[in-house]
ModelCIF file with pLDDT and N, C-alpha, C, O atoms, coordinates in Angstrom:
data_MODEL
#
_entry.id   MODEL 
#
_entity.id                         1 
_entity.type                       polymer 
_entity.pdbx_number_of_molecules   1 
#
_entity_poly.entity_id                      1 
_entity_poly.type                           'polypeptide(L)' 
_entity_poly.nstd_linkage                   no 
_entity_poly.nstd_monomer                   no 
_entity_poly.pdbx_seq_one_letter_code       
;(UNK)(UNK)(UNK)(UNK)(UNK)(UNK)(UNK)(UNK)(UNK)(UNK)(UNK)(UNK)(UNK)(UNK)(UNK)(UNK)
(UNK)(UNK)(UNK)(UNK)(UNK)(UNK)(UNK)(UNK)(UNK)(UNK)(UNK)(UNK)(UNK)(UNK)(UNK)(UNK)
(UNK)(UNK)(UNK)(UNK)(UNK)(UNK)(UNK)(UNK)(UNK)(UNK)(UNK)(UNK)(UNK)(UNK)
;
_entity_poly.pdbx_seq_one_letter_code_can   XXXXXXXXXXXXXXXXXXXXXXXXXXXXXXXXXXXXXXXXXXXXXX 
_entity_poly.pdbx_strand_id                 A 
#
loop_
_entity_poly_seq.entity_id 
_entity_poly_seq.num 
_entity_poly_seq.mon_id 
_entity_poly_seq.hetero 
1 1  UNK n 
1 2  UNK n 
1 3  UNK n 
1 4  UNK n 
1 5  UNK n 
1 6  UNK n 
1 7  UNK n 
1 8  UNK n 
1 9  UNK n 
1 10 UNK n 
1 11 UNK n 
1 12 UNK n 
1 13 UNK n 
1 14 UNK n 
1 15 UNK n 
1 16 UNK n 
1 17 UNK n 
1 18 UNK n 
1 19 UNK n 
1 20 UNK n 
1 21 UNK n 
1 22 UNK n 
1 23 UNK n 
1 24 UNK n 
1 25 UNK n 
1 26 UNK n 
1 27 UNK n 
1 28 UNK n 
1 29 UNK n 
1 30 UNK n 
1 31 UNK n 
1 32 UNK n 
1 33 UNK n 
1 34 UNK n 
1 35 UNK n 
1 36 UNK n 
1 37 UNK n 
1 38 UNK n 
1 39 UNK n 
1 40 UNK n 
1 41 UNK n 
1 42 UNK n 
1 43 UNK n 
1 44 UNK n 
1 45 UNK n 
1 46 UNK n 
#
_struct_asym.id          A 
_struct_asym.entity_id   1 
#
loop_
_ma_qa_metric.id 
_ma_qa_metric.mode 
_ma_qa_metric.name 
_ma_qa_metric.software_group_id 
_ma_qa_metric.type 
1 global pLDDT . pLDDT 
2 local  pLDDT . pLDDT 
#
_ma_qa_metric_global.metric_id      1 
_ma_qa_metric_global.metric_value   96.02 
_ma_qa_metric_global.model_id       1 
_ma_qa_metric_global.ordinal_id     1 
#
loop_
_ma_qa_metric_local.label_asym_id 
_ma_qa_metric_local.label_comp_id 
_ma_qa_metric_local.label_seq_id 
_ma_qa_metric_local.metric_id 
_ma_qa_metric_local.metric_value 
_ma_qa_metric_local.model_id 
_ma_qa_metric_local.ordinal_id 
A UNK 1  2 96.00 1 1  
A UNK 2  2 97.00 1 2  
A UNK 3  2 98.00 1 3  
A UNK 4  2 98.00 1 4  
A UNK 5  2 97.00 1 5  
A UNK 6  2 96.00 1 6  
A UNK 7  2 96.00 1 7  
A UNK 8  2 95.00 1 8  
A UNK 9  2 96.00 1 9  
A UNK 10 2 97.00 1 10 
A UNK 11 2 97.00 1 11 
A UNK 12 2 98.00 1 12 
A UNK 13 2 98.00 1 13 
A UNK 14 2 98.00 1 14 
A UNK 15 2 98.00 1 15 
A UNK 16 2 98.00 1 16 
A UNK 17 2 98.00 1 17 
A UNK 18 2 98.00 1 18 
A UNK 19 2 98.00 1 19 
A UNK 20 2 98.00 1 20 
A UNK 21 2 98.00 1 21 
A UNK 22 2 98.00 1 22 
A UNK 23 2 97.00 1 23 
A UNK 24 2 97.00 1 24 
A UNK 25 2 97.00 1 25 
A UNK 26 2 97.00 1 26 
A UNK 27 2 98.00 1 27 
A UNK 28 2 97.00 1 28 
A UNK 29 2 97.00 1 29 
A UNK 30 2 98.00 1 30 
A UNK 31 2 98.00 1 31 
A UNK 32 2 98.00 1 32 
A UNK 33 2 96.00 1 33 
A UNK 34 2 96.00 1 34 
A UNK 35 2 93.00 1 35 
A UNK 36 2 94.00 1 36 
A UNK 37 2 93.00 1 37 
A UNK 38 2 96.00 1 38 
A UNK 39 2 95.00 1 39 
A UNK 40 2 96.00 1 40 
A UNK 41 2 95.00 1 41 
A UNK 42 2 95.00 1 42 
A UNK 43 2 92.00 1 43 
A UNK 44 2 89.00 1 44 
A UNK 45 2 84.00 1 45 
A UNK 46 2 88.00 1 46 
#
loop_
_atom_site.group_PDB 
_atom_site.id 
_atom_site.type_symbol 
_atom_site.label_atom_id 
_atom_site.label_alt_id 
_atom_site.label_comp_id 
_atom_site.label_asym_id 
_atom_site.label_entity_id 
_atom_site.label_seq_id 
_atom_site.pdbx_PDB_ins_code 
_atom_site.Cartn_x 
_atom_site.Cartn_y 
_atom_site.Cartn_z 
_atom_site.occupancy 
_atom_site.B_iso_or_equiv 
_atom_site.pdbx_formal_charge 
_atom_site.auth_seq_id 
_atom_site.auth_comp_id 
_atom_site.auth_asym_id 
_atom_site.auth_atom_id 
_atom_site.pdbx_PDB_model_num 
ATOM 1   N N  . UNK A 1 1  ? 0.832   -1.203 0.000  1.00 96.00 ? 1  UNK A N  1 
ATOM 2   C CA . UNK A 1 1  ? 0.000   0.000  0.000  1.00 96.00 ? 1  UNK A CA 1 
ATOM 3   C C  . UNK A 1 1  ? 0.868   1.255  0.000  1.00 96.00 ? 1  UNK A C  1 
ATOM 4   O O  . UNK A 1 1  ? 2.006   1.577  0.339  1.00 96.00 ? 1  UNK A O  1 
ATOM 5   N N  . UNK A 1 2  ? -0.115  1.754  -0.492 1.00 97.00 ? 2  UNK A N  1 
ATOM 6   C CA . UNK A 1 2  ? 0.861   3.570  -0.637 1.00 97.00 ? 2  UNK A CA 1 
ATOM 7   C C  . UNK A 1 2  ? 0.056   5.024  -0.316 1.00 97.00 ? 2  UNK A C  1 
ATOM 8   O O  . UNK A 1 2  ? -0.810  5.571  -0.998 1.00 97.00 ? 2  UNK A O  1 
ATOM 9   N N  . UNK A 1 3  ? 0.610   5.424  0.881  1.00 98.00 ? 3  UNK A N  1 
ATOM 10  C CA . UNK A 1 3  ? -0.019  6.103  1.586  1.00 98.00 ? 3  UNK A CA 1 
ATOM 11  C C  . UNK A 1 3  ? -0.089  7.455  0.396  1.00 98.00 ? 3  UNK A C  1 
ATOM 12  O O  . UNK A 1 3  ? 0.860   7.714  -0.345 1.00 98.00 ? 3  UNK A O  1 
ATOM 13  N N  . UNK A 1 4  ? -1.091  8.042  0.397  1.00 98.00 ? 4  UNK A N  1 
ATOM 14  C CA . UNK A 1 4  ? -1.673  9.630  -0.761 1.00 98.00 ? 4  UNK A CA 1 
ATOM 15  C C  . UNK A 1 4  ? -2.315  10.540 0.334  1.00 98.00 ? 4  UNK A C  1 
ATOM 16  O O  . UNK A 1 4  ? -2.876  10.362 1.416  1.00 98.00 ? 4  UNK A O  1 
ATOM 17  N N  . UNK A 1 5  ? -1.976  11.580 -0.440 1.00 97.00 ? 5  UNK A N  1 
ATOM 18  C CA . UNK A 1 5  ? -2.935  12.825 0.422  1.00 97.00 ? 5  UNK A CA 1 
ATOM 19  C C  . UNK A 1 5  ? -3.302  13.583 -0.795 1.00 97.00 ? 5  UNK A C  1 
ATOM 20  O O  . UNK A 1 5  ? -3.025  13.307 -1.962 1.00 97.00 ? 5  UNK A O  1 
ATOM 21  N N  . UNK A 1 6  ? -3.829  14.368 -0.426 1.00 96.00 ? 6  UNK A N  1 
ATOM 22  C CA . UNK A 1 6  ? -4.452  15.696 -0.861 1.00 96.00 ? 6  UNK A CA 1 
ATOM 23  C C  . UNK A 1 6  ? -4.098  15.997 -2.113 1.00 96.00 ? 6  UNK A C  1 
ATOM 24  O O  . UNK A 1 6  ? -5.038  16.045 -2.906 1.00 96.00 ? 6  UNK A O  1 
ATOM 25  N N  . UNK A 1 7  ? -3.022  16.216 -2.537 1.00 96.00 ? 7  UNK A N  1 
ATOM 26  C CA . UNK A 1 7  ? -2.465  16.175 -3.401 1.00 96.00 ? 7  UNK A CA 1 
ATOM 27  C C  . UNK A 1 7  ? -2.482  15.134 -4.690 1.00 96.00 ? 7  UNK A C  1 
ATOM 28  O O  . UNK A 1 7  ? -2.767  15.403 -5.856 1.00 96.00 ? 7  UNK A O  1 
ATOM 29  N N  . UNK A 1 8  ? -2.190  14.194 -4.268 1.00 95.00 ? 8  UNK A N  1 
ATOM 30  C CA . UNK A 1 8  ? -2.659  13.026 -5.479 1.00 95.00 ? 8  UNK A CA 1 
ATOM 31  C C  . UNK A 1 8  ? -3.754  11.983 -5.238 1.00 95.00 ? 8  UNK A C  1 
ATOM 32  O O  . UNK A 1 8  ? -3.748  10.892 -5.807 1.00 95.00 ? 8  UNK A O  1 
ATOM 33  N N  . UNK A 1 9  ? -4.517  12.298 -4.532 1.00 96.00 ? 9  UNK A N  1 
ATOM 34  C CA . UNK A 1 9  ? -5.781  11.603 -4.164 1.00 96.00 ? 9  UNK A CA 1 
ATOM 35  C C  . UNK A 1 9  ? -7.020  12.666 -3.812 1.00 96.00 ? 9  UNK A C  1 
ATOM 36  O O  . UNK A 1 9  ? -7.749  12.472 -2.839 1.00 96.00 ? 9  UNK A O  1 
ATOM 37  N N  . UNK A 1 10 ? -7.182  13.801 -4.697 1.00 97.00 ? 10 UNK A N  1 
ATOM 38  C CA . UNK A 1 10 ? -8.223  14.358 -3.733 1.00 97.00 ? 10 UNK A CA 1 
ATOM 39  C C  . UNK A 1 10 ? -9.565  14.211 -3.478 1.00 97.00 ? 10 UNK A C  1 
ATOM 40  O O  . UNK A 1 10 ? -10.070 14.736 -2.485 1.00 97.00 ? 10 UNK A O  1 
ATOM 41  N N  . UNK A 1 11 ? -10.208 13.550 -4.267 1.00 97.00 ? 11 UNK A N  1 
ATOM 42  C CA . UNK A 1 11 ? -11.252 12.914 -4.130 1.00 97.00 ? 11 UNK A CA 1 
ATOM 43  C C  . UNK A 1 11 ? -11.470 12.054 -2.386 1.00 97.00 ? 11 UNK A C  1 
ATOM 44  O O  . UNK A 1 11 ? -11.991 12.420 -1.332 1.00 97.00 ? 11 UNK A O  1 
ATOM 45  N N  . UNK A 1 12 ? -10.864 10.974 -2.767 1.00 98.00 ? 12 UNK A N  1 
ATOM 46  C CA . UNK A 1 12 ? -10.649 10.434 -1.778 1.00 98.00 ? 12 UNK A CA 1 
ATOM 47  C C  . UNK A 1 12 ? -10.295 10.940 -0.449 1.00 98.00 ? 12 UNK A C  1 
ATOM 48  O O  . UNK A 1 12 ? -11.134 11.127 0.432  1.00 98.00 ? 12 UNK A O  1 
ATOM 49  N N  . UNK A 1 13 ? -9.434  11.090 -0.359 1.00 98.00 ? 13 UNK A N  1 
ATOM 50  C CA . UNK A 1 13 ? -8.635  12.071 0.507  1.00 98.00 ? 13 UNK A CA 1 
ATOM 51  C C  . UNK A 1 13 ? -9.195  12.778 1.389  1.00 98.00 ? 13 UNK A C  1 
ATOM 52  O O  . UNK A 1 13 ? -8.925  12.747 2.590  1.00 98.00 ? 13 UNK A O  1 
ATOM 53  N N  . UNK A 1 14 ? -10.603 13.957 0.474  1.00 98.00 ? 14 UNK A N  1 
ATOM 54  C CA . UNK A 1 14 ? -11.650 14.663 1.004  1.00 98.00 ? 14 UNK A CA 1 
ATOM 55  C C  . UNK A 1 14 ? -12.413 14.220 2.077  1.00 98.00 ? 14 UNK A C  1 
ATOM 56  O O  . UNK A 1 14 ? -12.581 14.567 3.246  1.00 98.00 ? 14 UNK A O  1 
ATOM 57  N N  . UNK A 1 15 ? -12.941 13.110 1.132  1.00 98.00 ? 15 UNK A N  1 
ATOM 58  C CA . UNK A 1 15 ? -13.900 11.836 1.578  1.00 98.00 ? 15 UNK A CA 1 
ATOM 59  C C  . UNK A 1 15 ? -13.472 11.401 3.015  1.00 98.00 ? 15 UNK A C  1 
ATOM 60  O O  . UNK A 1 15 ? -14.144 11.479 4.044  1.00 98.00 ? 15 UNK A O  1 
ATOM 61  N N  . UNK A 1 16 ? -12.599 11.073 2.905  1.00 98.00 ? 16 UNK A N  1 
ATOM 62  C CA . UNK A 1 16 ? -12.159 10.229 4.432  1.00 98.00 ? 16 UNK A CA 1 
ATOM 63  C C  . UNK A 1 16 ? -12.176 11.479 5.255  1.00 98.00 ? 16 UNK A C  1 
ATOM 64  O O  . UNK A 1 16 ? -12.768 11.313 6.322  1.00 98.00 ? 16 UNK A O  1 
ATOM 65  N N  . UNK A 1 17 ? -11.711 12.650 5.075  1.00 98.00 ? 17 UNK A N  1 
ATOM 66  C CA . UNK A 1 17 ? -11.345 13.719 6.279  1.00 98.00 ? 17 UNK A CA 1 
ATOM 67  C C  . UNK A 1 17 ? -12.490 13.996 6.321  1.00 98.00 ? 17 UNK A C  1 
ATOM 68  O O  . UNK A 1 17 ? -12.688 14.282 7.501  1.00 98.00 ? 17 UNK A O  1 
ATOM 69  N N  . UNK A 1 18 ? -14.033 14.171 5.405  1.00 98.00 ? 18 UNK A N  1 
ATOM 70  C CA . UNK A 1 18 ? -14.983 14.837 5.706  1.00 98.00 ? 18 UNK A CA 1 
ATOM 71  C C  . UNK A 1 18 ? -16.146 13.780 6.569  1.00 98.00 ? 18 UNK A C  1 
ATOM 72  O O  . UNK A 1 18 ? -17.100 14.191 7.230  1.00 98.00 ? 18 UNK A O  1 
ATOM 73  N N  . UNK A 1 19 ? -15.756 12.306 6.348  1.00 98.00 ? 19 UNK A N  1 
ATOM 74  C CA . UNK A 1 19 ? -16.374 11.598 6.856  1.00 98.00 ? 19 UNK A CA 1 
ATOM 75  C C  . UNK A 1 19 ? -15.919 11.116 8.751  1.00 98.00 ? 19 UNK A C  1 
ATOM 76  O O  . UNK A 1 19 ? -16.651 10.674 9.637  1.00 98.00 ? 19 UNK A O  1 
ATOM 77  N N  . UNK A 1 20 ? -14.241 11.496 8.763  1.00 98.00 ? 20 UNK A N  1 
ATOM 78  C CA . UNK A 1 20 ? -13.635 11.593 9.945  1.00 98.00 ? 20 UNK A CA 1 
ATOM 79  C C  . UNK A 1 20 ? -14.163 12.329 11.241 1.00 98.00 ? 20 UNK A C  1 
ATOM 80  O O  . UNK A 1 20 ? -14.453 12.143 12.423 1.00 98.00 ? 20 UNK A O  1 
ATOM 81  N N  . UNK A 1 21 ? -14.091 13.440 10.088 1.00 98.00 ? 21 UNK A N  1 
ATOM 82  C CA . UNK A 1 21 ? -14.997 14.690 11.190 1.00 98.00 ? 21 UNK A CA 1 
ATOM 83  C C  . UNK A 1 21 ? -16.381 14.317 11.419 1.00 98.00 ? 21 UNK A C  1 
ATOM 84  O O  . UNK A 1 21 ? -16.693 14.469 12.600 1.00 98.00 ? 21 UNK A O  1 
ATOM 85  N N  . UNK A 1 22 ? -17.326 13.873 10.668 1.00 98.00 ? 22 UNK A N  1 
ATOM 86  C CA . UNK A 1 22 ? -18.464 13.526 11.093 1.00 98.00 ? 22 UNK A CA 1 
ATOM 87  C C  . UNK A 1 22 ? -18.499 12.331 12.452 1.00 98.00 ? 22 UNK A C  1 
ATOM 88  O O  . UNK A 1 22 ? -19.016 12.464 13.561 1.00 98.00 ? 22 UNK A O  1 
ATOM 89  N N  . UNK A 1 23 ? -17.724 11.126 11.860 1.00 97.00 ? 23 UNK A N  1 
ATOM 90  C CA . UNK A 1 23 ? -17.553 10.443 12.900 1.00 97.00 ? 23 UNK A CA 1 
ATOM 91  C C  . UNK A 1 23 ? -16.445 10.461 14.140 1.00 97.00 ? 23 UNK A C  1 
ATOM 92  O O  . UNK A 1 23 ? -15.655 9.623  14.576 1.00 97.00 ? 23 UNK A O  1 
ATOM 93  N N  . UNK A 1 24 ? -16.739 11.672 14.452 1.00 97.00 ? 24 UNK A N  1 
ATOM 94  C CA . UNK A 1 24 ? -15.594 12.233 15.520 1.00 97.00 ? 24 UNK A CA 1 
ATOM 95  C C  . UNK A 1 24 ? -14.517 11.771 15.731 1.00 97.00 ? 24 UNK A C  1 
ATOM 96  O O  . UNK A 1 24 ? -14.106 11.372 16.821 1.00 97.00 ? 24 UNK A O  1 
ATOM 97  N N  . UNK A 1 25 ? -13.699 11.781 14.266 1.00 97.00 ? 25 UNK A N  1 
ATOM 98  C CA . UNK A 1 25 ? -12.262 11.138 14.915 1.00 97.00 ? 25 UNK A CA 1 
ATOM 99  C C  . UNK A 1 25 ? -11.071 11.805 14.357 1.00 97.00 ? 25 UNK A C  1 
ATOM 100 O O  . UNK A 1 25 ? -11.129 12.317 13.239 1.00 97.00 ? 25 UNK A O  1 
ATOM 101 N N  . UNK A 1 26 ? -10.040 11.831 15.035 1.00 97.00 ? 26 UNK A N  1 
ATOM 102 C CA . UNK A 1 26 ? -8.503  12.026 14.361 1.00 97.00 ? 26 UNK A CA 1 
ATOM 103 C C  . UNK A 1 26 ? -9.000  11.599 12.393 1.00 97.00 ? 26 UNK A C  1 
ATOM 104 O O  . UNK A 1 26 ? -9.924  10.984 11.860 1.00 97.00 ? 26 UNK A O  1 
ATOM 105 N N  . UNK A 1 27 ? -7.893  12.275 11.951 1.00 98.00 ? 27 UNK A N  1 
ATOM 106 C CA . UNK A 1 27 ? -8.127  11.532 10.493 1.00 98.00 ? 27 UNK A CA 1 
ATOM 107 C C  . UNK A 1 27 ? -6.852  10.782 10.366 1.00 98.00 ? 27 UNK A C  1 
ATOM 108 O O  . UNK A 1 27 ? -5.776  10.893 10.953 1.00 98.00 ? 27 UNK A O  1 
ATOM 109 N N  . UNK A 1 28 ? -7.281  9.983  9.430  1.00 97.00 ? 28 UNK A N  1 
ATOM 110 C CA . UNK A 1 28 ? -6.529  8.404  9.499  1.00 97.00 ? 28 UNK A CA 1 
ATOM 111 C C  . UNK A 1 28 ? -5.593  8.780  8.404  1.00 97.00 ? 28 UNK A C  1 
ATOM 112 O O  . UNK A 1 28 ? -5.951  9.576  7.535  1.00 97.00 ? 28 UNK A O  1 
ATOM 113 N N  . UNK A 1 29 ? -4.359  8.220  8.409  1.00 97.00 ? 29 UNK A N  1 
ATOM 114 C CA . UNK A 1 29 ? -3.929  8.003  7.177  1.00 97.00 ? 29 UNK A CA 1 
ATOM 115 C C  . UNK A 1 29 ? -4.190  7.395  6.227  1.00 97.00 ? 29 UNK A C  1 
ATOM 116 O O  . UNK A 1 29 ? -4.572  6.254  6.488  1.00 97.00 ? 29 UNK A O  1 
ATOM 117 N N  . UNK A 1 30 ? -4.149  7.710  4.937  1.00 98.00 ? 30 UNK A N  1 
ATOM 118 C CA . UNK A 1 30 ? -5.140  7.293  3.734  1.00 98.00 ? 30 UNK A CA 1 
ATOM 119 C C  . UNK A 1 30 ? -4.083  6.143  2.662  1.00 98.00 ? 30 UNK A C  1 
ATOM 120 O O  . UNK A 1 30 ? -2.956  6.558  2.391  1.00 98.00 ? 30 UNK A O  1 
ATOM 121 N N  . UNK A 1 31 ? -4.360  5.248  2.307  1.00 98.00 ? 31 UNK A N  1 
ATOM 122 C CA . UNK A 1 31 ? -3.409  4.602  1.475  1.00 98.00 ? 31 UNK A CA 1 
ATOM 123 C C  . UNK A 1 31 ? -4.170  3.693  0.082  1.00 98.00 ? 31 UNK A C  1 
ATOM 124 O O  . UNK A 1 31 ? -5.102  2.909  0.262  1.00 98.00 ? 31 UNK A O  1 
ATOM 125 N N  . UNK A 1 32 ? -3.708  3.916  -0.961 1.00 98.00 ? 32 UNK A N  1 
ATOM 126 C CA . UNK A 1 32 ? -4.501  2.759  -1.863 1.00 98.00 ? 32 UNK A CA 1 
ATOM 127 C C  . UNK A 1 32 ? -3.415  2.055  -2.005 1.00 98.00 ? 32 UNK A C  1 
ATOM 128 O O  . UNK A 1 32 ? -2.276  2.475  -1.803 1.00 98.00 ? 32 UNK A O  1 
ATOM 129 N N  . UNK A 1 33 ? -3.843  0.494  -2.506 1.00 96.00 ? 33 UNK A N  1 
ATOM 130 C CA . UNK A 1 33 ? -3.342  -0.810 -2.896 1.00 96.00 ? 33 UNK A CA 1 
ATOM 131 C C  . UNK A 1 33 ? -3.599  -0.557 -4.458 1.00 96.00 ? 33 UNK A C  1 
ATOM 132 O O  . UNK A 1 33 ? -4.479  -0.180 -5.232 1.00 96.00 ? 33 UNK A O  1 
ATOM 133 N N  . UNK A 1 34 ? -2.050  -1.078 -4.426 1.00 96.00 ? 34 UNK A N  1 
ATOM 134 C CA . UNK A 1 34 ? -2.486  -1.759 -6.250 1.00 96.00 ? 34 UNK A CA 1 
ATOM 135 C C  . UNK A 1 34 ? -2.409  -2.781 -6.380 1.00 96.00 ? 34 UNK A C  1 
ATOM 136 O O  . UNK A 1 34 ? -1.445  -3.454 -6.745 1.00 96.00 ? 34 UNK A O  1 
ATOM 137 N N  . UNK A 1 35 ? -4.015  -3.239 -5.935 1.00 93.00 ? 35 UNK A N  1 
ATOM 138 C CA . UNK A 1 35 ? -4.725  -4.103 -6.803 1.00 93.00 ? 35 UNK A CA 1 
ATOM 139 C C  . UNK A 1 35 ? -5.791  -4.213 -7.394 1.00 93.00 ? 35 UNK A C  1 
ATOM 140 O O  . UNK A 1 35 ? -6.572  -3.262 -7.361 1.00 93.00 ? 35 UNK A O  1 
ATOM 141 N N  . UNK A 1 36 ? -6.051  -5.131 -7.939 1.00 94.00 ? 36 UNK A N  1 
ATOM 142 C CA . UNK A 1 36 ? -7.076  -4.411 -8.960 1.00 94.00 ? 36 UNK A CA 1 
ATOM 143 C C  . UNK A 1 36 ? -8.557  -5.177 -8.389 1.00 94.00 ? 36 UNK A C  1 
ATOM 144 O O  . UNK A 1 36 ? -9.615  -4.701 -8.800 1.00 94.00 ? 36 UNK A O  1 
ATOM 145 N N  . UNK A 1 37 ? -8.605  -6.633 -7.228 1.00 93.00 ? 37 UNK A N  1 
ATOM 146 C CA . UNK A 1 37 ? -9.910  -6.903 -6.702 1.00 93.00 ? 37 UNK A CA 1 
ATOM 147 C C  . UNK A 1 37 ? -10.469 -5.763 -5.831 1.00 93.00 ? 37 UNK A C  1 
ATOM 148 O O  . UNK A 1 37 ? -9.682  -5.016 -5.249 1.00 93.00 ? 37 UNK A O  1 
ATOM 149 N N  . UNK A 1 38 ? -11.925 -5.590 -5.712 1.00 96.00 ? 38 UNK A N  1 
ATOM 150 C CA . UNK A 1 38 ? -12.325 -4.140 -5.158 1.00 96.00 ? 38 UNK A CA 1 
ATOM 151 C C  . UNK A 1 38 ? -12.425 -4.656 -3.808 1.00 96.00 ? 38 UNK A C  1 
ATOM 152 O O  . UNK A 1 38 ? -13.303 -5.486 -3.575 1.00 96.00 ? 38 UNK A O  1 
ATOM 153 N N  . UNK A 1 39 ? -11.621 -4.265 -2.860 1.00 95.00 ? 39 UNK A N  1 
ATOM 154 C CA . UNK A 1 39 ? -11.591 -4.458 -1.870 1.00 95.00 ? 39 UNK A CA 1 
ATOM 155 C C  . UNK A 1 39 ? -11.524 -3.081 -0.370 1.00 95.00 ? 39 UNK A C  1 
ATOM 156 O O  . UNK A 1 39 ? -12.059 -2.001 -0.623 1.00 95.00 ? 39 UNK A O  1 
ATOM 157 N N  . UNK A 1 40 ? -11.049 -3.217 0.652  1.00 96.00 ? 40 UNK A N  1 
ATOM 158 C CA . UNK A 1 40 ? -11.047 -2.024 1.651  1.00 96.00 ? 40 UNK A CA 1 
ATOM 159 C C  . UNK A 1 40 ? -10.613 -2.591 3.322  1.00 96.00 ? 40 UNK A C  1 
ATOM 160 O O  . UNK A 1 40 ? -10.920 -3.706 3.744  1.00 96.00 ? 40 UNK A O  1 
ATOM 161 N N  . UNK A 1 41 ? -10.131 -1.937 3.818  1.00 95.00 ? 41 UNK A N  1 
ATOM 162 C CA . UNK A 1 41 ? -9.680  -2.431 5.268  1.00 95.00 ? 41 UNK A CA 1 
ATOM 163 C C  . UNK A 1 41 ? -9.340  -0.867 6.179  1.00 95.00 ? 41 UNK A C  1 
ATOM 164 O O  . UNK A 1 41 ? -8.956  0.243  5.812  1.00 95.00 ? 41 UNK A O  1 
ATOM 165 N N  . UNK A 1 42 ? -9.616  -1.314 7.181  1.00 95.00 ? 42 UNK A N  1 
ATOM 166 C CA . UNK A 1 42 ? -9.141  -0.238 8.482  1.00 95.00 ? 42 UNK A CA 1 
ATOM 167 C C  . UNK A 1 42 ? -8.274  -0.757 9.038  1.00 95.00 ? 42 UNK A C  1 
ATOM 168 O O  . UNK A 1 42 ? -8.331  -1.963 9.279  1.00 95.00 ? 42 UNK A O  1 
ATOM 169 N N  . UNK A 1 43 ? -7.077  0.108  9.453  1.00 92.00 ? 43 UNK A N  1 
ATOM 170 C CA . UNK A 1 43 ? -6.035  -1.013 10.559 1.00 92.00 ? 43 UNK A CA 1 
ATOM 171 C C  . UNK A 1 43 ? -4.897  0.142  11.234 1.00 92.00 ? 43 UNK A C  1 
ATOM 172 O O  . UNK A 1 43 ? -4.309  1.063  10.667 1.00 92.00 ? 43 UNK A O  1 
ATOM 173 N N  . UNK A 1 44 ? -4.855  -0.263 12.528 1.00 89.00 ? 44 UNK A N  1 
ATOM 174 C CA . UNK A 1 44 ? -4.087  0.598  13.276 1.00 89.00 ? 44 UNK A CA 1 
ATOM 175 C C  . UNK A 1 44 ? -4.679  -0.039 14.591 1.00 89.00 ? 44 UNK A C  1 
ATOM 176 O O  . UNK A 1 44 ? -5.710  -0.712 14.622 1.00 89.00 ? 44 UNK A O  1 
ATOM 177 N N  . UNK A 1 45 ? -3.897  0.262  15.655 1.00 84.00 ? 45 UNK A N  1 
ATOM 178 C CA . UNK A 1 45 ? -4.036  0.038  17.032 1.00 84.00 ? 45 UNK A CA 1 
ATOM 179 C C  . UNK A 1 45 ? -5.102  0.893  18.345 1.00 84.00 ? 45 UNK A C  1 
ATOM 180 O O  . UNK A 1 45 ? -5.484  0.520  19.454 1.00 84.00 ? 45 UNK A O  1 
ATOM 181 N N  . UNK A 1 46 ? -5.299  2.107  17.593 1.00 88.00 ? 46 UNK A N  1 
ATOM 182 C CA . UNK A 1 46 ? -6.451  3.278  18.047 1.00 88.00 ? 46 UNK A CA 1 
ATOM 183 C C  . UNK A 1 46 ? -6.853  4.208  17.169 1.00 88.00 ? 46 UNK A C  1 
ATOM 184 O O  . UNK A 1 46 ? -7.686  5.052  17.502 1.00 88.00 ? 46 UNK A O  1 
#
């Protein structure tokens, strides 16, 4: 995986920070996989 921000992901990017704030949290670091099954995961310790 390869962590993106703002810059080369902004779509995304948006998405997660605007959905962060709704669900009251820190914002996460953002990363896509290259692969090509459509898949998704959360992961970190808190």
């Amino acid at each position: 995986a390869s962590e993106v921000g703002r810059d080369n992901a902004p779509d995304l990017y948006s998405d997660v920070e605007e959905l962060a704030q709704i669900a009251g949290l820190p914002m996460p670091r953002v990363y896509i996989i290259p692969e090509q099954a459509p898949n998704a995961f959360a992961t970190g310790r808190d």
